[in-house]
Protein backbone atom coordinates (compact mmCIF):
# COMPACT_ATOMS: atom_id res chain seq x y z
CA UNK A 1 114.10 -116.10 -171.09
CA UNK A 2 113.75 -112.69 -169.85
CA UNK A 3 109.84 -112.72 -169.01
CA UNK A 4 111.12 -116.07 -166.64
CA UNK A 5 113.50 -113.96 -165.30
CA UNK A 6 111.46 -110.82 -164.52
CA UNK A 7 108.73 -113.51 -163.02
CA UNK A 8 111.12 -114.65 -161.03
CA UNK A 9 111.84 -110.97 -159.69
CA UNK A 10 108.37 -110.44 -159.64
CA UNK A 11 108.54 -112.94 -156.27
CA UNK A 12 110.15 -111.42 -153.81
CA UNK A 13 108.42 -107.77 -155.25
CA UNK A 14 105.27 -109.65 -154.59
CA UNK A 15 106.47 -110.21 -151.10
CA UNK A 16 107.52 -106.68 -150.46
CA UNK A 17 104.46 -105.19 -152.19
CA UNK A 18 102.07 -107.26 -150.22
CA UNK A 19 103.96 -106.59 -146.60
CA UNK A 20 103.65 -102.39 -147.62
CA UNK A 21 99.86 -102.91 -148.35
CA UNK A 22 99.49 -104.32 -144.81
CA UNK A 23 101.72 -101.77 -143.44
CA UNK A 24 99.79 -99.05 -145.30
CA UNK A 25 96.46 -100.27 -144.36
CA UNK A 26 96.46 -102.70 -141.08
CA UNK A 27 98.76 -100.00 -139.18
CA UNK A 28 96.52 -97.02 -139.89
CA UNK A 29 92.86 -97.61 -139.72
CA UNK A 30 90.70 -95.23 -140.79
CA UNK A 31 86.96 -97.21 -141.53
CA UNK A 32 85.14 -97.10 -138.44
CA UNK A 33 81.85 -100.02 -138.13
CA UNK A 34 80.01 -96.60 -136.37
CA UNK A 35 76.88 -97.51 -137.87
CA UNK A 36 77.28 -94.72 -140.28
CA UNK A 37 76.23 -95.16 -144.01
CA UNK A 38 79.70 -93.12 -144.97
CA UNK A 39 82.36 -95.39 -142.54
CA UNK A 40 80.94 -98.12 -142.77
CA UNK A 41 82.77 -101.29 -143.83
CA UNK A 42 82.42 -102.81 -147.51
CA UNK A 43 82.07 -106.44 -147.95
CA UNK A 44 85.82 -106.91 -149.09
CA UNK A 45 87.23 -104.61 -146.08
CA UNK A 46 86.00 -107.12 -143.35
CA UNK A 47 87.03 -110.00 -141.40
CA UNK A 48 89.72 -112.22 -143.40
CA UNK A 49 89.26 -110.58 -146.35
CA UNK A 50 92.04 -107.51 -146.35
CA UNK A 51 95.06 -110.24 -146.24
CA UNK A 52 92.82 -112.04 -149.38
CA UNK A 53 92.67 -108.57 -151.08
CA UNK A 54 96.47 -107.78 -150.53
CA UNK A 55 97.26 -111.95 -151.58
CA UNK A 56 95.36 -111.48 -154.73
CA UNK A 57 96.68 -108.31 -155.65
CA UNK A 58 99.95 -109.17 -155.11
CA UNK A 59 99.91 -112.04 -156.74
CA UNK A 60 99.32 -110.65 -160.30
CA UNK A 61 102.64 -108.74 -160.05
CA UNK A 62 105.18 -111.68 -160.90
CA UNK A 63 103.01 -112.31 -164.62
CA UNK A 64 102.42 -109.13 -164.96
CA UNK A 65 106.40 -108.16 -165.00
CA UNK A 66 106.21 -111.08 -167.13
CA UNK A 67 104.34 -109.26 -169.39
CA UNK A 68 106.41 -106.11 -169.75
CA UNK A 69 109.48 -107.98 -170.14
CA UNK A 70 107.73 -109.14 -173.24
CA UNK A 71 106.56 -105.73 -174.25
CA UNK A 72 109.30 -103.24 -173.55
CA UNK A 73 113.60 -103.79 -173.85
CA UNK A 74 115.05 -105.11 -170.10
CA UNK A 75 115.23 -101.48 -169.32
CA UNK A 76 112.56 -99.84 -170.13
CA UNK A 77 110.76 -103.39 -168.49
CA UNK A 78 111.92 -102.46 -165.09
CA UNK A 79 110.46 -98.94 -165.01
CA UNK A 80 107.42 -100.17 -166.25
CA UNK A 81 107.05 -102.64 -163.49
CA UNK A 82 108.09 -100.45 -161.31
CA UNK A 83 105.08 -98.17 -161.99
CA UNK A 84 102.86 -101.36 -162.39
CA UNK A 85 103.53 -102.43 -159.19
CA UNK A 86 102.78 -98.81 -157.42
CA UNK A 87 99.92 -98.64 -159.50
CA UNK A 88 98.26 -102.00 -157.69
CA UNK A 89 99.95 -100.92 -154.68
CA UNK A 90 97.34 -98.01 -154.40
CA UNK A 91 94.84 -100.21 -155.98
CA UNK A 92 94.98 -102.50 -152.78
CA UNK A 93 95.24 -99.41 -149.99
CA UNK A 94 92.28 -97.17 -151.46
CA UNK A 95 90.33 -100.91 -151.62
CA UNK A 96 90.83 -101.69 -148.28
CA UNK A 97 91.40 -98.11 -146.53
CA UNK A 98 90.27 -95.14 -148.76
CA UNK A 99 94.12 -94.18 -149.17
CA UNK A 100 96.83 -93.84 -152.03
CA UNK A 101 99.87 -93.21 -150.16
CA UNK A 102 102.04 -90.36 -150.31
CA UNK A 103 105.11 -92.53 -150.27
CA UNK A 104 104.06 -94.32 -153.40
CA UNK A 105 102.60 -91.33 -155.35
CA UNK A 106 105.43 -88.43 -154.35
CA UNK A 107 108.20 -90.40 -155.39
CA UNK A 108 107.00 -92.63 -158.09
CA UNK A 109 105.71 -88.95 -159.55
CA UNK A 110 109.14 -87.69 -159.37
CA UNK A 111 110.85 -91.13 -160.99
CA UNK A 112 108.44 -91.11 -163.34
CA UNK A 113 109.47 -87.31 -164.47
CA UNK A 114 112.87 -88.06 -164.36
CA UNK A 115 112.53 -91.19 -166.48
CA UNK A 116 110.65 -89.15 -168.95
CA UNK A 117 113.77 -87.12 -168.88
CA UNK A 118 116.54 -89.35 -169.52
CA UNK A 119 115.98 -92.60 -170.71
CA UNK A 120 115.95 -92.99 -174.87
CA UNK A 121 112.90 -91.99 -176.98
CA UNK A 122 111.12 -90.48 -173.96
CA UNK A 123 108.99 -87.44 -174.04
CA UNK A 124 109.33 -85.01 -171.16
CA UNK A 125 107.13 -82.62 -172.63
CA UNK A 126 104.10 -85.04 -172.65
CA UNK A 127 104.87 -86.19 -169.12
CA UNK A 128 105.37 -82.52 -167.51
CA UNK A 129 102.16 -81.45 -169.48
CA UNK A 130 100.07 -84.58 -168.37
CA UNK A 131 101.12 -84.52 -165.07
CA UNK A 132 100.50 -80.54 -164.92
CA UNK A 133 97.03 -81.31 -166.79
CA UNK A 134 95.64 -84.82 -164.86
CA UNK A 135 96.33 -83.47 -161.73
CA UNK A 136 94.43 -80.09 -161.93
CA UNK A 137 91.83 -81.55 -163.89
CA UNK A 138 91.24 -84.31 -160.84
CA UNK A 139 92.13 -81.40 -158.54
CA UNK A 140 89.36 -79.48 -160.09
CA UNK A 141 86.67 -82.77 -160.27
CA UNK A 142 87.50 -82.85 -155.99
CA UNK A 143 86.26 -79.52 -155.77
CA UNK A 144 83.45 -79.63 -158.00
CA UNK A 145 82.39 -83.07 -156.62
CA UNK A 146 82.82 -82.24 -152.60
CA UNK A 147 84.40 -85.55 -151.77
CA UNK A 148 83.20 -87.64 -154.80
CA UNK A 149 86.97 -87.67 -155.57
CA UNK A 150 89.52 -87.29 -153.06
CA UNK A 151 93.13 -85.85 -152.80
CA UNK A 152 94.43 -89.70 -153.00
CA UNK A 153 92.83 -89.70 -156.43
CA UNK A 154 94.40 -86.08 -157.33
CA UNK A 155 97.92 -87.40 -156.31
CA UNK A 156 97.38 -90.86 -158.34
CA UNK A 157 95.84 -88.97 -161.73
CA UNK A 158 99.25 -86.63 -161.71
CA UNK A 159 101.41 -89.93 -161.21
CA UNK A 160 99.56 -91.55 -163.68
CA UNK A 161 99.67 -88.27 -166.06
CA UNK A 162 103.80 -87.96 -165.45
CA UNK A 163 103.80 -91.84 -166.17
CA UNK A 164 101.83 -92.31 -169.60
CA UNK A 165 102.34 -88.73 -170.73
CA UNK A 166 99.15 -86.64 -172.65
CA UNK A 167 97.40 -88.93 -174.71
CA UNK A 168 97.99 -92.07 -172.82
CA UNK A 169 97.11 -91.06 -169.36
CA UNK A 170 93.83 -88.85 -170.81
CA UNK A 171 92.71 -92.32 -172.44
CA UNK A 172 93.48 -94.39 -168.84
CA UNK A 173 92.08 -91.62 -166.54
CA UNK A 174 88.95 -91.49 -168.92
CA UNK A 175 88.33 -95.33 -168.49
CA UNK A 176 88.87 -95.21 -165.14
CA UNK A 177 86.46 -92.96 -164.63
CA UNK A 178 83.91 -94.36 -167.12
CA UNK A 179 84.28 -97.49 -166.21
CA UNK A 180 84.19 -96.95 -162.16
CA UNK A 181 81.03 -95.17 -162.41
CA UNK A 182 79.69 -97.79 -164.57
CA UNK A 183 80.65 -100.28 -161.48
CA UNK A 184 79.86 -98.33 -158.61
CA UNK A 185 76.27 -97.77 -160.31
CA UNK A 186 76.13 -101.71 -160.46
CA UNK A 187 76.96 -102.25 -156.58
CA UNK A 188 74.55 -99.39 -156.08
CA UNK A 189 71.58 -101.58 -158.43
CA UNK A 190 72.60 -104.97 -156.11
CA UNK A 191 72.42 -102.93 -153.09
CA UNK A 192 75.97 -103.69 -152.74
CA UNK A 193 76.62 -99.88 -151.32
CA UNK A 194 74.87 -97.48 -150.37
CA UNK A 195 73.63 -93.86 -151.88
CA UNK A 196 76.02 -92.43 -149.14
CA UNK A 197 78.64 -94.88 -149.17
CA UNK A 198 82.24 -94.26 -149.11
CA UNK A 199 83.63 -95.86 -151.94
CA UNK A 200 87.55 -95.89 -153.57
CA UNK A 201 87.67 -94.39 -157.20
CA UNK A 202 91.64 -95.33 -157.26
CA UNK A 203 91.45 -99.08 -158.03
CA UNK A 204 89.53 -97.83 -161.06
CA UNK A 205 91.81 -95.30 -162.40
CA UNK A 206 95.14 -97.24 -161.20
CA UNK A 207 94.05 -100.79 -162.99
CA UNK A 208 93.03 -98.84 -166.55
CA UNK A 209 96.35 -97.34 -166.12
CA UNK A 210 97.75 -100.69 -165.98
CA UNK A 211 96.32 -102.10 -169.22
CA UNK A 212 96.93 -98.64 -171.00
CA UNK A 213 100.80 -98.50 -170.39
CA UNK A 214 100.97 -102.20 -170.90
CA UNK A 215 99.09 -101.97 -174.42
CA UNK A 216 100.54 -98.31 -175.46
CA UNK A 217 103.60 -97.56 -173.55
CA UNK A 218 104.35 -95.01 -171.33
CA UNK A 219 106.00 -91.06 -171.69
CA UNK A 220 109.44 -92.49 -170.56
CA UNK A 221 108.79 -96.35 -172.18
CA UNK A 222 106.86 -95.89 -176.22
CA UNK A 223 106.57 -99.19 -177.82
């Protein structure tokens, strides 16, 4: 009874969440068909595809609050579909624009702390470290990489660190990165993008987030 019910919620989220990815990525524009190797558009950021990307995408909310209704008690359910649902927000804007926003990341990172605060069996400690650690470490791989990862994936590795707390977010952010390169090197192999290419890491990091908090928990939800 209560997965039905959070699917039903899930609707109208879906709604919401699909009308912010167009606002966060139809309104502001940034790929540019210049001919350039580095702006130029990828196969899924053309024509009718965008509203396909942001359909899809939000489509998987309703079942997925499903899920954690299933997982986690009704409380507990609604933070974690809150974060699922900003996590495949930013999976959907880095896809089709290169960019996590800040009003997703800021304040889920700060609802995501205080969750870790106060609700029961939560573990502050693990989310202020993780948060501290995942987004230094990404702020770090930025620097080190000169553009390989950008501040968008800084902002989403510290949401995702607050969220899942030490050992949960190091195992996410590790698959995401793992298994990203492991793609992008495919797309590279079809000829799918090129050696200069622009490409978004978040999706990556975001979506192993996903099936890590909905498999393990998260700093202010432990199953």
């Amino acid at each position: 009874m209560t997965s039905a019910l959070f699917f039903l919620l899930g609707l109208p989220v879906a709604f919401i969440a699909e009308r912010l990815m167009a606002r966060f990525t139809v309104a502001e524009d940034h790929v540019e068909d210049d001919g350039s190797s580095a702006a130029k558009r990828l196969a899924w950021q053309r024509d009718a595809w965008p509203a396909r990307v942001r359909i899809a995408v939000a489509a998987t909310m309703p079942p997925l609050m499903a899920l954690t209704a299933s997982r986690f008690d009704p409380a507990q359910a609604l933070a974690v579909s809150a974060l699922v649902v900003a996590l495949l927000i930013c999976t959907a804007t880095d896809l089709l624009r290169y960019r996590v926003p800040n009003a997703i990341t800021y304040p889920g990172t700060l609802l995501a702390l205080a969750a870790a605060l106060v609700m029961p069996g939560a573990d502050f400690q693990s989310a202020l470290l993780a948060f501290v650690a995942a987004g230094a470490g990404f702020l770090a791989l930025a620097l080190a990489t000169n553009g390989g990862f950008g501040l968008g994936d800084v902002k989403l590795a510290a949401l995702i660190g607050a969220a899942l707390g030490l050992q949960a977010s190091y195992q996410a952010l590790f698959l995401g990165i793992v298994g990203g390169g492991l793609i992008l090197l495919a797309l590279f192999a079809i000829g799918a993008v090129g050696r200069k290419q622009a490409v978004p890491y978040a999706p990556f990091l975001a979506l192993a987030a996903v099936a890590v908090v909905l498999t393990q928990g998260a700093a202010f939800a432990p199953l």
